[in-house]
C-alpha atoms as a PDB file:
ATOM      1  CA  UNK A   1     -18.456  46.541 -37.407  1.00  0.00           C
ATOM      2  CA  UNK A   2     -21.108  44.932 -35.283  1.00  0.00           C
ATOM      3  CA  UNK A   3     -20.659  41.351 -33.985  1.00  0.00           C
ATOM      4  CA  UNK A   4     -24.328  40.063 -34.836  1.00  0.00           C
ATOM      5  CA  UNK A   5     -23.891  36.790 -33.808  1.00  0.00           C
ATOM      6  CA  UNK A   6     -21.374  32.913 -33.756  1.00  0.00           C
ATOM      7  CA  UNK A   7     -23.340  30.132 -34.524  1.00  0.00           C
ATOM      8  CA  UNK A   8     -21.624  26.967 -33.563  1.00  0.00           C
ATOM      9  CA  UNK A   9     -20.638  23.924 -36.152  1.00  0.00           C
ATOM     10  CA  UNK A  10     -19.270  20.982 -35.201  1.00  0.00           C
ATOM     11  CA  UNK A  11     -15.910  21.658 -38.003  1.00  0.00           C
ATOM     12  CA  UNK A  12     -15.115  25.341 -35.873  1.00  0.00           C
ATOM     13  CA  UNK A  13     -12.478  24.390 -33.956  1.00  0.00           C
ATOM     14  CA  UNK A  14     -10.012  26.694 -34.375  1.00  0.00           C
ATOM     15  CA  UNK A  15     -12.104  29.319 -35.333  1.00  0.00           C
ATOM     16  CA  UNK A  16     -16.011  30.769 -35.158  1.00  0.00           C
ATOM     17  CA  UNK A  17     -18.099  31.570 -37.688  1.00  0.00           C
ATOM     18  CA  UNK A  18     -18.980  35.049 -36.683  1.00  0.00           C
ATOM     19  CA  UNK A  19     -21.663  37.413 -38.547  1.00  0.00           C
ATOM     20  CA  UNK A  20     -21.061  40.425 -38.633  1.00  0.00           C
ATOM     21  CA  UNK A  21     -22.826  43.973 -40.105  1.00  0.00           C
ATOM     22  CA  UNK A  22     -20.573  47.526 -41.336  1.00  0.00           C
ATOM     23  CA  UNK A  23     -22.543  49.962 -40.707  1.00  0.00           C
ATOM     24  CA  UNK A  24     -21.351  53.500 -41.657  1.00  0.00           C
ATOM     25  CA  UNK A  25     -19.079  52.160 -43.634  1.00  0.00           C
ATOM     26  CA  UNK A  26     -17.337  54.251 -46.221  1.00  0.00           C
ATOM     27  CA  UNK A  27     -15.855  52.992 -49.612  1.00  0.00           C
ATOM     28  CA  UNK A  28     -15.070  53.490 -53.267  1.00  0.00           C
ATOM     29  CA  UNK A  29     -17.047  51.642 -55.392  1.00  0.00           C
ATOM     30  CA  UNK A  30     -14.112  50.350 -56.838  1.00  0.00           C
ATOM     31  CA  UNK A  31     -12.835  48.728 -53.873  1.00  0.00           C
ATOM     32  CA  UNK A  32     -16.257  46.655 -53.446  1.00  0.00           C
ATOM     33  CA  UNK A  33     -16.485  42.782 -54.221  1.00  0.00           C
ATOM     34  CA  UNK A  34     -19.571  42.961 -55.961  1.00  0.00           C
ATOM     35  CA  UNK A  35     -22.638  45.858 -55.469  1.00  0.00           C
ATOM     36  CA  UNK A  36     -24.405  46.215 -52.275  1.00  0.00           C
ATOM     37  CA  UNK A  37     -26.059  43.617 -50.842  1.00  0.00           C
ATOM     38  CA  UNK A  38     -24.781  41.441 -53.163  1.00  0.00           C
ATOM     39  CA  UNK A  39     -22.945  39.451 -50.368  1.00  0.00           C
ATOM     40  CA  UNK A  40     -24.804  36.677 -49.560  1.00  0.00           C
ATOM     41  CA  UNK A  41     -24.688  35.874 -54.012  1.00  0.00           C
ATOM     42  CA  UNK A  42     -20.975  35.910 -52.992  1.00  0.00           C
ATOM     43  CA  UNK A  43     -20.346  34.019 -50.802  1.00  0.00           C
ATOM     44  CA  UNK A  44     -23.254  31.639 -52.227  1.00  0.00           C
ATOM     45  CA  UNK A  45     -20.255  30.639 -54.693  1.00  0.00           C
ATOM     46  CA  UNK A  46     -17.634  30.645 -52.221  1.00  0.00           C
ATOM     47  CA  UNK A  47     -19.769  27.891 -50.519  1.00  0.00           C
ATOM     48  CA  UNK A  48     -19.682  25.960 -53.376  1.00  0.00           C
ATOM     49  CA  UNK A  49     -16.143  25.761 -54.025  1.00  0.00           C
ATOM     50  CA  UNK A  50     -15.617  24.833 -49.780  1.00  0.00           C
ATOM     51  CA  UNK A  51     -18.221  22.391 -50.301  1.00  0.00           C
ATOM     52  CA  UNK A  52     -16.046  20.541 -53.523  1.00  0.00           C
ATOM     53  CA  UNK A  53     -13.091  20.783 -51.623  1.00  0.00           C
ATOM     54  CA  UNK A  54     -14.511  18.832 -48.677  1.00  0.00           C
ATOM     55  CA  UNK A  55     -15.784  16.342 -50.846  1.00  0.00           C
ATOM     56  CA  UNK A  56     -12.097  15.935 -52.567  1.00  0.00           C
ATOM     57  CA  UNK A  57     -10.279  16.222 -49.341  1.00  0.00           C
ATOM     58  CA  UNK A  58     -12.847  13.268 -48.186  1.00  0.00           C
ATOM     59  CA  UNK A  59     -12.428  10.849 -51.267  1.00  0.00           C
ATOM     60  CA  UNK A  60      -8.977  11.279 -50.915  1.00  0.00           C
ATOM     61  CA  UNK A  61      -8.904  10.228 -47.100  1.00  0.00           C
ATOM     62  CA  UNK A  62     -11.203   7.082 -48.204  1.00  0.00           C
ATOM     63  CA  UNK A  63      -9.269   5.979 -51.046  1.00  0.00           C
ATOM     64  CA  UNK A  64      -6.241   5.939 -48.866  1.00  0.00           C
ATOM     65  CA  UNK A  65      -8.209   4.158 -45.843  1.00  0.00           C
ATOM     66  CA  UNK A  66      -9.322   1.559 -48.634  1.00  0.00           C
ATOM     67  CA  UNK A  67      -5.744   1.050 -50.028  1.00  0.00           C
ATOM     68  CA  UNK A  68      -4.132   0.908 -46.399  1.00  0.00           C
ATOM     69  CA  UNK A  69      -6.695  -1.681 -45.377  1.00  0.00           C
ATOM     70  CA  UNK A  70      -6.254  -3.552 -48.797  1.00  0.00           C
ATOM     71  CA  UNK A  71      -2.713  -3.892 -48.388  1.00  0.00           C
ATOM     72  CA  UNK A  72      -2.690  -4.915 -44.809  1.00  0.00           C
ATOM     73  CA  UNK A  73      -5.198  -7.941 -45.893  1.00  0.00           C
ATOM     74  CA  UNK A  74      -3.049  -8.613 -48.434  1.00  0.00           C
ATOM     75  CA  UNK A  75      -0.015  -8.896 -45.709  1.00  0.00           C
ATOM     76  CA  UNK A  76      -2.003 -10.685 -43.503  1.00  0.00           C
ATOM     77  CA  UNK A  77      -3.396 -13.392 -46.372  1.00  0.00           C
ATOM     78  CA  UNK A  78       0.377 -14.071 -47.529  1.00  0.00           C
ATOM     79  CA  UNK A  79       1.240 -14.134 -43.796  1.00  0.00           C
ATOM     80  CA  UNK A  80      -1.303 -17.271 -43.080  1.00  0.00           C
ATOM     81  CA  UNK A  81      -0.514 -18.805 -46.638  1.00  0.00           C
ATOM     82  CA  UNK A  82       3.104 -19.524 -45.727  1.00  0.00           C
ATOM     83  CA  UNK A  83       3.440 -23.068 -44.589  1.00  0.00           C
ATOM     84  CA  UNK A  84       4.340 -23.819 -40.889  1.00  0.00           C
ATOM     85  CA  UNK A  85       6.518 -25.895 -38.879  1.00  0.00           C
ATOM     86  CA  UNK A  86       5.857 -27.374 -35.637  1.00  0.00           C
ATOM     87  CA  UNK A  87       8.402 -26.226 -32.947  1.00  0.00           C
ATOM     88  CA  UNK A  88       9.895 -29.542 -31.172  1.00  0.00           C
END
């Protein structure tokens, strides 16, 4: 295996995103994920699911800011609602 290059992301923070080449690489046909050079179809649809799953993953985290920030209005309007007594 040949280390052909990392580029750098700005989401790699734990790991790289290394490319690397197998060269003299021997294996049953069975064993392979598709035929060869057939990877970059592969992980073409792998990118698609990551790509849904950061979209999810990011609704979810702005439906939850929205409802956090809804509620703590809400807390803070029923807060300045309530009446008030001067302190004598």
């Amino acid at each position: 295996m040949v280390h052909l290059r990392s580029p750098k992301f700005m989401h790699n923070f734990a790991f790289d995103h290394a490319e690397v080449r197998f060269e003299d690489l021997m294996l049953d046909e069975d064993k392979m994920l598709g035929g060869v050079g057939q990877g970059f179809e592969l992980t073409k649809r792998w990118f698609v699911e990551a790509r849904l799953q950061i979209a999810c993953h990011t609704l979810g985290g702005a439906t939850r800011a929205l409802r956090l920030l809804t509620n703590l209005r809400m807390s803070v309007f029923s807060l300045a609602a309530q009446p008030r007594f001067p302190i004598n």
